[in-house]
C-alpha atoms as a PDB file:
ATOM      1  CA  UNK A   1      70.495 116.518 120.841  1.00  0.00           C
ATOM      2  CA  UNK A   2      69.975 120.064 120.859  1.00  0.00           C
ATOM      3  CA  UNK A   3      70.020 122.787 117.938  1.00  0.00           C
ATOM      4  CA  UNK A   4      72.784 124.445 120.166  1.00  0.00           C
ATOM      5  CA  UNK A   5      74.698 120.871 120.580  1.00  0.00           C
ATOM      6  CA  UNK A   6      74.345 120.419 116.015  1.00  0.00           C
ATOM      7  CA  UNK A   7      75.503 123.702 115.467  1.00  0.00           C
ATOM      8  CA  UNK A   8      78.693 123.417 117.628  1.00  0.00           C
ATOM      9  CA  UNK A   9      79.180 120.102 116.391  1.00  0.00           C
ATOM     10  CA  UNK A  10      79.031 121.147 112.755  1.00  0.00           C
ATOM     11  CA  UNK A  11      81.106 124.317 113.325  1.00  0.00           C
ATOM     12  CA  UNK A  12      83.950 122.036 115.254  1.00  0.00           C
ATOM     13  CA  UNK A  13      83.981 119.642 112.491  1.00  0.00           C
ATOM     14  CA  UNK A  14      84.413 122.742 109.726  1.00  0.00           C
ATOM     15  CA  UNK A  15      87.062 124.364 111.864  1.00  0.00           C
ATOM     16  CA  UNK A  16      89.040 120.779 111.714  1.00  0.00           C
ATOM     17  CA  UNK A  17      88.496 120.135 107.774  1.00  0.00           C
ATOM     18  CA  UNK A  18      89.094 123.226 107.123  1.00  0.00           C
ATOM     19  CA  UNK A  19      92.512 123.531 109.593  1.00  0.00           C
ATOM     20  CA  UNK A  20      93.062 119.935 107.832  1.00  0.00           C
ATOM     21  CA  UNK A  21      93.463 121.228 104.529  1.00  0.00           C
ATOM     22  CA  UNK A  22      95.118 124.249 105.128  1.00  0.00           C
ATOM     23  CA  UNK A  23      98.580 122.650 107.197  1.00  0.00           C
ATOM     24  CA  UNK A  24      98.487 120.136 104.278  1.00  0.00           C
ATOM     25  CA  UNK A  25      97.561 121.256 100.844  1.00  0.00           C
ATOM     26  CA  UNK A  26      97.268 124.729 101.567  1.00  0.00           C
ATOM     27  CA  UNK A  27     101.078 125.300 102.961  1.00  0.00           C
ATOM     28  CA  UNK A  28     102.176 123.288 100.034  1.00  0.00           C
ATOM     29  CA  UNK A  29     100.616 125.688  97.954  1.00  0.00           C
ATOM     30  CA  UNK A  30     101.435 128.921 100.111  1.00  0.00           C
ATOM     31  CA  UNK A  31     104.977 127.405  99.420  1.00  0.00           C
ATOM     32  CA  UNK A  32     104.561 127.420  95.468  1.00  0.00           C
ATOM     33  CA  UNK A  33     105.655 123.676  95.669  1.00  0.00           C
ATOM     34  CA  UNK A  34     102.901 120.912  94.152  1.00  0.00           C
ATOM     35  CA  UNK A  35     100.742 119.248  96.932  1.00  0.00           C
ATOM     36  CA  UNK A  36     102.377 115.651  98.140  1.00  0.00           C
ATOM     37  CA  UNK A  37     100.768 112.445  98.228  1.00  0.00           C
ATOM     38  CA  UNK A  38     101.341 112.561 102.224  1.00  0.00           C
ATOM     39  CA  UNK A  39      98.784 115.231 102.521  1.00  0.00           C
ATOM     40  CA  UNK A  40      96.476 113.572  99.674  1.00  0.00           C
ATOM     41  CA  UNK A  41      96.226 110.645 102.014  1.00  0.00           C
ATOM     42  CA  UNK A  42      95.665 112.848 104.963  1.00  0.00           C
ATOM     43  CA  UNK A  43      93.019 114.872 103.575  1.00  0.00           C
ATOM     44  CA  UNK A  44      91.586 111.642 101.838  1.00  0.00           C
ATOM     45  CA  UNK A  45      91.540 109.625 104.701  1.00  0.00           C
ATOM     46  CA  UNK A  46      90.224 112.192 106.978  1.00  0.00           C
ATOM     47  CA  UNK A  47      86.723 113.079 104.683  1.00  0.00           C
ATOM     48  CA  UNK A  48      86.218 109.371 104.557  1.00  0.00           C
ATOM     49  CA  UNK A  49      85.404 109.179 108.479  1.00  0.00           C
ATOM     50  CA  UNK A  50      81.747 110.331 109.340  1.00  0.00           C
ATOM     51  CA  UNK A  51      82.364 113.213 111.250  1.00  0.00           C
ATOM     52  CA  UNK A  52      84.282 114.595 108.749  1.00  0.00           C
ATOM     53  CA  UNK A  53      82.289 115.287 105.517  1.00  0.00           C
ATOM     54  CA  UNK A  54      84.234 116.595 103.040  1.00  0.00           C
ATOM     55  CA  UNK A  55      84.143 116.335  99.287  1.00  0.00           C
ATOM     56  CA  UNK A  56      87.560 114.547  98.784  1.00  0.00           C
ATOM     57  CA  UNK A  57      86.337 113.193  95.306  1.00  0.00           C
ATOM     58  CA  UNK A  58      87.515 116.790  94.106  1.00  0.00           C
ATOM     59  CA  UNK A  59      91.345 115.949  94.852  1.00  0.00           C
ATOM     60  CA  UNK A  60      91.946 112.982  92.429  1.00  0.00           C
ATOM     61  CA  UNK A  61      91.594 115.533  89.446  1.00  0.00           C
ATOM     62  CA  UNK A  62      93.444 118.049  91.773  1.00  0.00           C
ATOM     63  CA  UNK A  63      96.167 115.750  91.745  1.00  0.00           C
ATOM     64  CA  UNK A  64      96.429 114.600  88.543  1.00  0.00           C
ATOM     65  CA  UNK A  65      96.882 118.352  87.366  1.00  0.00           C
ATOM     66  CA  UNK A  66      99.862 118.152  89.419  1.00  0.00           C
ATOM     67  CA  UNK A  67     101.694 115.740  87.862  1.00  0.00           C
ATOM     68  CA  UNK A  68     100.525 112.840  90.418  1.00  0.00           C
ATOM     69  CA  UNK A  69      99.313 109.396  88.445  1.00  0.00           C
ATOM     70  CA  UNK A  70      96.090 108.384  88.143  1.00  0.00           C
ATOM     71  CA  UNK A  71      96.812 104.379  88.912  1.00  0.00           C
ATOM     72  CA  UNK A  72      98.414 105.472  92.021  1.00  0.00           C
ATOM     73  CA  UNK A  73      95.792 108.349  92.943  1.00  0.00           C
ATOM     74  CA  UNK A  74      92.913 105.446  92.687  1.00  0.00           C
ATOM     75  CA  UNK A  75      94.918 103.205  94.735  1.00  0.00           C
ATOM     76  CA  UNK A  76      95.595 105.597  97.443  1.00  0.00           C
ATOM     77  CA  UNK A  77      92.234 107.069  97.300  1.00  0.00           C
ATOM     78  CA  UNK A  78      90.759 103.638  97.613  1.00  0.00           C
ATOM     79  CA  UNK A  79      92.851 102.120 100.236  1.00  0.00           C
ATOM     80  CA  UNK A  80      92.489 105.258 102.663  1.00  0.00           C
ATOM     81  CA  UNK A  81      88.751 105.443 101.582  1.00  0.00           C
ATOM     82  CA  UNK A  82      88.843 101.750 103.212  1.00  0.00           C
ATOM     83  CA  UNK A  83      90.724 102.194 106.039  1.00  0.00           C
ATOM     84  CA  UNK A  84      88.435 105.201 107.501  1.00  0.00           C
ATOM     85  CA  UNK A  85      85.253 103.486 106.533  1.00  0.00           C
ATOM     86  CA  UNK A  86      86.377 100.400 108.926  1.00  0.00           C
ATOM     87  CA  UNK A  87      86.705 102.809 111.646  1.00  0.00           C
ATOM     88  CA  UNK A  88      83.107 104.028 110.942  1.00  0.00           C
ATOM     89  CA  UNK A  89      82.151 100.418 110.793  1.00  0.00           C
ATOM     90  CA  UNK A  90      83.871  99.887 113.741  1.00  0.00           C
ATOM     91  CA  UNK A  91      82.292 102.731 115.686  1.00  0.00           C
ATOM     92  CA  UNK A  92      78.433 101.440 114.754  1.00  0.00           C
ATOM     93  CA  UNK A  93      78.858  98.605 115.979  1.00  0.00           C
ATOM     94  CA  UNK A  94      80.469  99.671 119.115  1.00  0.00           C
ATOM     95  CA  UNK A  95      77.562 102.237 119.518  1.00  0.00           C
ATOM     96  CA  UNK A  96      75.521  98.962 118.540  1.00  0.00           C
ATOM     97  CA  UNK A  97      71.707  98.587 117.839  1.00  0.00           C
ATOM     98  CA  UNK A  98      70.346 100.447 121.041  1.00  0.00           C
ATOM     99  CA  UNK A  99      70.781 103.667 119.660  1.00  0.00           C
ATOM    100  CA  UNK A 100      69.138 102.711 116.167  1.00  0.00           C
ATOM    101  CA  UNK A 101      66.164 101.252 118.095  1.00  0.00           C
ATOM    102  CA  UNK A 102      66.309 104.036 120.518  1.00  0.00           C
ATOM    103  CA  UNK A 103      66.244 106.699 117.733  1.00  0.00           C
ATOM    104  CA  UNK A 104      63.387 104.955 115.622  1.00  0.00           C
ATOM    105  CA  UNK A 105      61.785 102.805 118.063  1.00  0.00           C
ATOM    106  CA  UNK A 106      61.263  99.015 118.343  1.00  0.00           C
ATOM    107  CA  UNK A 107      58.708  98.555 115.545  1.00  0.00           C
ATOM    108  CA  UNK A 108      60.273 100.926 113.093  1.00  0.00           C
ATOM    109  CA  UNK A 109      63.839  99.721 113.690  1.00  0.00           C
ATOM    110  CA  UNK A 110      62.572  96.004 112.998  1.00  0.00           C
ATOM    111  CA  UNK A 111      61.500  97.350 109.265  1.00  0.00           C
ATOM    112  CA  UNK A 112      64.739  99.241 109.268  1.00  0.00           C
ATOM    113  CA  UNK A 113      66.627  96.164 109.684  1.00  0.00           C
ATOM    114  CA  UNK A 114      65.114  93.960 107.327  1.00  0.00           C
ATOM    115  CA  UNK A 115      65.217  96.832 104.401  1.00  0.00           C
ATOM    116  CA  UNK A 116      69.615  97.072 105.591  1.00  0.00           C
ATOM    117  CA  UNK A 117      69.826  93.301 105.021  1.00  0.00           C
ATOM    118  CA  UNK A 118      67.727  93.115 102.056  1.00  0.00           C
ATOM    119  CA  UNK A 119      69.119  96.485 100.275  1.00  0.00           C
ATOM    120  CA  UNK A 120      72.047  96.659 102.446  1.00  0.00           C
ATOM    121  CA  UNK A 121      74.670  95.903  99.720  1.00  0.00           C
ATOM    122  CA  UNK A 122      72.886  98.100  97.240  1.00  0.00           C
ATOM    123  CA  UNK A 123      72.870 101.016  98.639  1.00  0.00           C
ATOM    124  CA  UNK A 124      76.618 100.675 100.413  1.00  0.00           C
ATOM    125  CA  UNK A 125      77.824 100.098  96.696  1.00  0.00           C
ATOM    126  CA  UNK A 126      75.713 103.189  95.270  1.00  0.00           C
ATOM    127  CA  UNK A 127      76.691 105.479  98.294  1.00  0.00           C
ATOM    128  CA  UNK A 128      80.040 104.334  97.041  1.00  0.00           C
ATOM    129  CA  UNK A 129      79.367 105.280  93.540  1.00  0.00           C
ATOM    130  CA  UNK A 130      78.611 108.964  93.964  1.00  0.00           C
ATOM    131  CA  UNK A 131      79.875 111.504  96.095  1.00  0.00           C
ATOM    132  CA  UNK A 132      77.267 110.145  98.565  1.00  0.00           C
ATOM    133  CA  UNK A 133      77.732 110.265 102.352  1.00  0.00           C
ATOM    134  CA  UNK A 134      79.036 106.727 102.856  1.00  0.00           C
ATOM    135  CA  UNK A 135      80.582 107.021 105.746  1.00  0.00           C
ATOM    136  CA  UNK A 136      77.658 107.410 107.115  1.00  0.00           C
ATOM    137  CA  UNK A 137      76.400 104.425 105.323  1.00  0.00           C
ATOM    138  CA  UNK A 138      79.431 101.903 107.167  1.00  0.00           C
ATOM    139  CA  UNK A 139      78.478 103.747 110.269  1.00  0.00           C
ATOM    140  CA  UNK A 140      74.721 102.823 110.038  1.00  0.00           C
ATOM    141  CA  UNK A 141      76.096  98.976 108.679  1.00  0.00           C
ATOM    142  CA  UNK A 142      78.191  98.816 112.432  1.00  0.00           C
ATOM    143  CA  UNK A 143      75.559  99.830 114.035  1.00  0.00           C
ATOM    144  CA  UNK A 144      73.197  97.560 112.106  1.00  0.00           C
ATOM    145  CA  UNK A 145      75.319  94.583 112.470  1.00  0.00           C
ATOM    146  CA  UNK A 146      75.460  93.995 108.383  1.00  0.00           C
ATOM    147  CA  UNK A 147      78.606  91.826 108.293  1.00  0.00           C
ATOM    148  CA  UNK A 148      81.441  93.868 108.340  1.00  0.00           C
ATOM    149  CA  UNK A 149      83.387  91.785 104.947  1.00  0.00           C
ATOM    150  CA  UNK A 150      80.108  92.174 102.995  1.00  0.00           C
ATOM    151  CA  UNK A 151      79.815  95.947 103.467  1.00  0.00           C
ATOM    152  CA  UNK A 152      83.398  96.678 103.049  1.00  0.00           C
ATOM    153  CA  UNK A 153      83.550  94.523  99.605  1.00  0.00           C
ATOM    154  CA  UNK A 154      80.933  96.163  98.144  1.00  0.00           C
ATOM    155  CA  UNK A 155      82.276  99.480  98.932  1.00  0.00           C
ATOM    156  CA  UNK A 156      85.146  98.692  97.713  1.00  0.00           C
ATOM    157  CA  UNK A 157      83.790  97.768  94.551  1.00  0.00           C
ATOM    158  CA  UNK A 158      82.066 101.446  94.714  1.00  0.00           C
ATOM    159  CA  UNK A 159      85.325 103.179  95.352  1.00  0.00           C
ATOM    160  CA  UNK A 160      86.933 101.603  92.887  1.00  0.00           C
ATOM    161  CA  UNK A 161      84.857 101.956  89.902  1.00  0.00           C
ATOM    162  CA  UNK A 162      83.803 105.896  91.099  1.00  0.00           C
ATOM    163  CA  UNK A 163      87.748 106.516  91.291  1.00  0.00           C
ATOM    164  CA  UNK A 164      88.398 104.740  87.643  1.00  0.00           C
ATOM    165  CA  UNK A 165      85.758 107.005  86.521  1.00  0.00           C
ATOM    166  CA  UNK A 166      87.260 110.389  88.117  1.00  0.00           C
ATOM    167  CA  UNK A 167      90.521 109.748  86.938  1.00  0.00           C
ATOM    168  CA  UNK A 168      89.760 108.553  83.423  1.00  0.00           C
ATOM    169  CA  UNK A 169      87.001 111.376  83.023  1.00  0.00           C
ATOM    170  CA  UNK A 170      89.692 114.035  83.937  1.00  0.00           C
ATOM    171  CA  UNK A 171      92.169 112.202  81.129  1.00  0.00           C
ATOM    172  CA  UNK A 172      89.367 112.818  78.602  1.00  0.00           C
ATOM    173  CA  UNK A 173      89.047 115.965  79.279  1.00  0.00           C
ATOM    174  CA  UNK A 174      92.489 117.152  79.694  1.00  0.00           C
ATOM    175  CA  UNK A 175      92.973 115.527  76.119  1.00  0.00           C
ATOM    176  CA  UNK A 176      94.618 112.263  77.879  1.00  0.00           C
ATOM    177  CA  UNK A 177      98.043 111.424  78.549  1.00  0.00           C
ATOM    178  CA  UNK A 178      99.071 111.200  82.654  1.00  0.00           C
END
C-alpha cells in the first residue's frame, strides 16, 4: 500500500468519526439537550470496528455526567463493544491467513501463529483492558483462525472489568452517588 493510499485512508476514516460524532452527540449538544443513549451506542459501536479508531472509553464518564447510569452505560458499552468486534473477527477470517503469510512471509507467519495460540488469550484480554487497539486484535484473531468463542470471551472479560473500572473510577471522583 502506498503512503498516498494510508494517508487517504486515514483522512476518510477521520472525516467519518468525526461526521459520526457530530450528527449524534454534537447536535444533541448544539441543541442544549443531554446526549441519548441512541447516539452512545452509535458512537460506541462505531470506534469498536477497526477502521474506526476512536477513543470511545472517554464517553462512559461523558455519560454519566449526564445523568445516564453507570450499570446501564457498562452494559451498553460492552454489548456494542461485542457486537463490532465480531464483525472484525468476522472480517479476518474472511480475509483469512494468506494475507498474514503474505505480509510476514511463510517462516515468520509460522512463529506468528504459534505466539497467537500460545499468548492469544492474553493479549485479547489486555488489549481489552486498556484503551488498546483491540479491534485490531479480533481482526488479527479472524485472520489467525484463534477460535472465534475463545477470543470473544476473553474480551469480554476485558470489556467488562475496564468498563467497571471507568464507571466506578468516575463515581470516586465525582464523590459517588449515580
Amino acid at each position: 500500500m502506498t503512503r498516498r493510499t494510508r494517508i487517504l485512508i486515514a483522512a476518510v476514516t477521520v472525516l467519518v468519526a468525526v461526521a459520526l460524532v457530530s450528527s449524534t452527540i454534537g447536535r444533541a449538544i448544539y441543541a442544549g439537550r443531554a446526549p441519548g443513549l441512541g447516539s452512545f451506542v452509535t458512537v460506541h459501536f462505531a470506534g469498536y470496528l477497526f477502521f474506526l479508531l476512536m477513543p470511545v472509553e472517554a464517553l462512559v464518564p461523558y455519560y454519566q455526567s449526564e445523568g445516564h447510569a453507570g450499570g446501564l452505560l457498562v452494559l451498553l458499552a460492552v454489548t456494542t463493544a461485542l457486537a463490532a468486534q465480531a464483525i472484525d473477527y468476522a472480517i479476518g477470517r474472511a480475509v483469512g491467513t494468506g494475507v498474514l503469510e503474505d505480509f510476514l512471509g511463510r517462516e515468520r507467519y509460522a512463529k506468528f501463529s504459534g505466539l497467537i495460540g500460545r499468548w492469544g488469550t492474553w493479549a485479547i484480554l489486555t488489549f481489552n483492558l486498556f484503551p488498546l487497539s483491540s479491534p485490531n486484535m479480533l481482526l488479527v484473531a479472524g485472520m489467525s483462525r484463534f477460535g472465534a468463542l475463545r477470543a470473544l470471551t476473553w474480551s469480554a472479560a476485558g470489556l467488562i472489568a475496564k468498563y467497571i473500572a471507568i464507571v466506578y473510577l468516575f463515581d470516586a471522583l465525582r464523590g459517588g452517588g449515580g
